[in-house]
Protein backbone atom coordinates (compact mmCIF):
# COMPACT_ATOMS: atom_id res chain seq x y z
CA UNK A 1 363.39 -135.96 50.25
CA UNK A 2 362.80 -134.16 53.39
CA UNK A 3 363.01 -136.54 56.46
CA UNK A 4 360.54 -135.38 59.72
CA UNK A 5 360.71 -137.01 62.92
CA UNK A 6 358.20 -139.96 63.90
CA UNK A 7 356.53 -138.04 66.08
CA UNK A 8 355.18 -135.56 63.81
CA UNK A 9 354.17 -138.87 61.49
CA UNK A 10 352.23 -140.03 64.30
CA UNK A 11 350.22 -137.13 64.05
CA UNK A 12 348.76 -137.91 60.92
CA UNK A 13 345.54 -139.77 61.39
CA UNK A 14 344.78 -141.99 57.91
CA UNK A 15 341.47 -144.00 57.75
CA UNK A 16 339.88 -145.80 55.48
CA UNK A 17 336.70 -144.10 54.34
CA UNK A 18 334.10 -145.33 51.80
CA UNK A 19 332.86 -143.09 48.90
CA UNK A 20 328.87 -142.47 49.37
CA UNK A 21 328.55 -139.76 46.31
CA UNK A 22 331.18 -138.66 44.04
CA UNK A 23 330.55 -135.91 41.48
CA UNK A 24 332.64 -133.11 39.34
CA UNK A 25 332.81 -129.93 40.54
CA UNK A 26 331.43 -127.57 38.45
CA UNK A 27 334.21 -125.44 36.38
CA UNK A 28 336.80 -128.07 37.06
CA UNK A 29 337.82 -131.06 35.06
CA UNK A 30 340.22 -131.96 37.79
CA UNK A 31 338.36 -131.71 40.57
CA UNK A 32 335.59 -134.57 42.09
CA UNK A 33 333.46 -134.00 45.11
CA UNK A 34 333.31 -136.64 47.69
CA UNK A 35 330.92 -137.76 49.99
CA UNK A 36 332.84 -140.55 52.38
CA UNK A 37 331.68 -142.25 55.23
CA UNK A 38 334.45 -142.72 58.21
CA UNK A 39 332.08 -145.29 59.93
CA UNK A 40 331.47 -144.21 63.52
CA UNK A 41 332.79 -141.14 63.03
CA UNK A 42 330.63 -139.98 60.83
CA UNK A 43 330.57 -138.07 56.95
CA UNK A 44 332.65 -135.76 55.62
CA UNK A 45 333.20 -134.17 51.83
CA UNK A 46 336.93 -134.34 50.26
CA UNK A 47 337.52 -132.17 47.31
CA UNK A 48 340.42 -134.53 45.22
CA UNK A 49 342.17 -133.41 42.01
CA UNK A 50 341.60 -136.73 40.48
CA UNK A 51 338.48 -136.05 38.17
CA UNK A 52 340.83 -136.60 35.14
CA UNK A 53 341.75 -140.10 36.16
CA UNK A 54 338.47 -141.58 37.77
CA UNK A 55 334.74 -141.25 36.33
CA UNK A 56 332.50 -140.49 39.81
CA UNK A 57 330.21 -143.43 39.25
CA UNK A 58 333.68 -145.57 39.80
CA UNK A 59 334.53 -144.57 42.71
CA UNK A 60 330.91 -145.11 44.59
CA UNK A 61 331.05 -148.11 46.75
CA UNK A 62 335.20 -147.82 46.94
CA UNK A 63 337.00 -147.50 49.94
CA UNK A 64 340.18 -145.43 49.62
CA UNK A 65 342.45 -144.49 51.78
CA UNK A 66 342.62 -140.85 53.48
CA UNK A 67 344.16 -138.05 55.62
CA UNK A 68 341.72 -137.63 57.98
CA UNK A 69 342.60 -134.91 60.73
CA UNK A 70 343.72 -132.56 57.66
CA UNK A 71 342.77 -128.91 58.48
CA UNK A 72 339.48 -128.36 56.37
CA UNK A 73 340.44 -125.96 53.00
CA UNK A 74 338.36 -124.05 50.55
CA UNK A 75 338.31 -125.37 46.61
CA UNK A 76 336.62 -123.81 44.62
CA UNK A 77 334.53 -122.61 47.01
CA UNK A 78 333.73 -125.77 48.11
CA UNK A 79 335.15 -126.99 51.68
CA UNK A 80 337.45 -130.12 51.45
CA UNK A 81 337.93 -131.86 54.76
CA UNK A 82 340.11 -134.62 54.21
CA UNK A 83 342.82 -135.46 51.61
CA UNK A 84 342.57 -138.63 49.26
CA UNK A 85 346.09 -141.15 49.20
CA UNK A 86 346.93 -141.25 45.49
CA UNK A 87 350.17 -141.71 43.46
CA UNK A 88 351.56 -140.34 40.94
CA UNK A 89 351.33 -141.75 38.06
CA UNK A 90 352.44 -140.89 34.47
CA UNK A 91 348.83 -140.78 33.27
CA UNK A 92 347.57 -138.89 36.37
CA UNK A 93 346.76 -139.52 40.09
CA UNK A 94 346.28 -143.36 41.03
CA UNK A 95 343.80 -143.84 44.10
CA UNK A 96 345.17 -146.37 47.00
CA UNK A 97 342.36 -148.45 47.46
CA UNK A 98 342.31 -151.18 50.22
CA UNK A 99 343.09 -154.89 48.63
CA UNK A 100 340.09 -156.51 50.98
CA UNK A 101 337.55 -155.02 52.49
CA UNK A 102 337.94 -152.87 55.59
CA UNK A 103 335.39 -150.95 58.00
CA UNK A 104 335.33 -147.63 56.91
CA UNK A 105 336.89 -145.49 59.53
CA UNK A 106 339.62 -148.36 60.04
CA UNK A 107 342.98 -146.74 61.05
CA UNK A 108 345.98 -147.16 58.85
CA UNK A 109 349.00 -147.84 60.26
């Protein structure tokens, strides 16, 4: 494991955001496309390798948790602006989902 200092952690910005619209991508079983609203600061899509683990319709209404100020990234020709918090699990990527509710664009800390 690779330690970094705090002050590049503090740089990371995670929010909660909650899923509007999740669907595949076409040509990927992996891949879902994510609509999530971050509140007051608005809507943004998140391309997330997890499409093997979650059905779309499951995640609508979910808050997860997120990397918000992630430089934005092509997939599949599809912009991803955002990264989803998941583990790794043996079966595949588990989503971190808040254990109460929380406004979505909350700051994780």
């Amino acid at each position: 494991m690779e330690l970094i200092k705090f002050e590049d952690f503090q740089k990371i910005e995670l929010k909660i955001a909650k899923v509007l619209e999740a669907s595949q991508v076409e040509g990927s079983d992996k891949l879902l496309k994510l609509k999530v609203s971050l509140g007051e600061a608005g809507e943004r899509q998140i391309i997330a390798g997890i499409g093997k683990s979650y059905e779309p319709d499951f995640l609508i209404g979910k808050e997860v948790a997120i990397v918000a100020n992630l430089e934005p990234r092509m997939l599949m020709g599809l912009e991803s602006q955002g990264m989803i918090l998941a583990a790794k699990g043996e079966a595949g990527p588990i989503v971190l989902f808040p254990e109460k509710e929380v406004s979505p664009g909350a700051t994780i800390s």
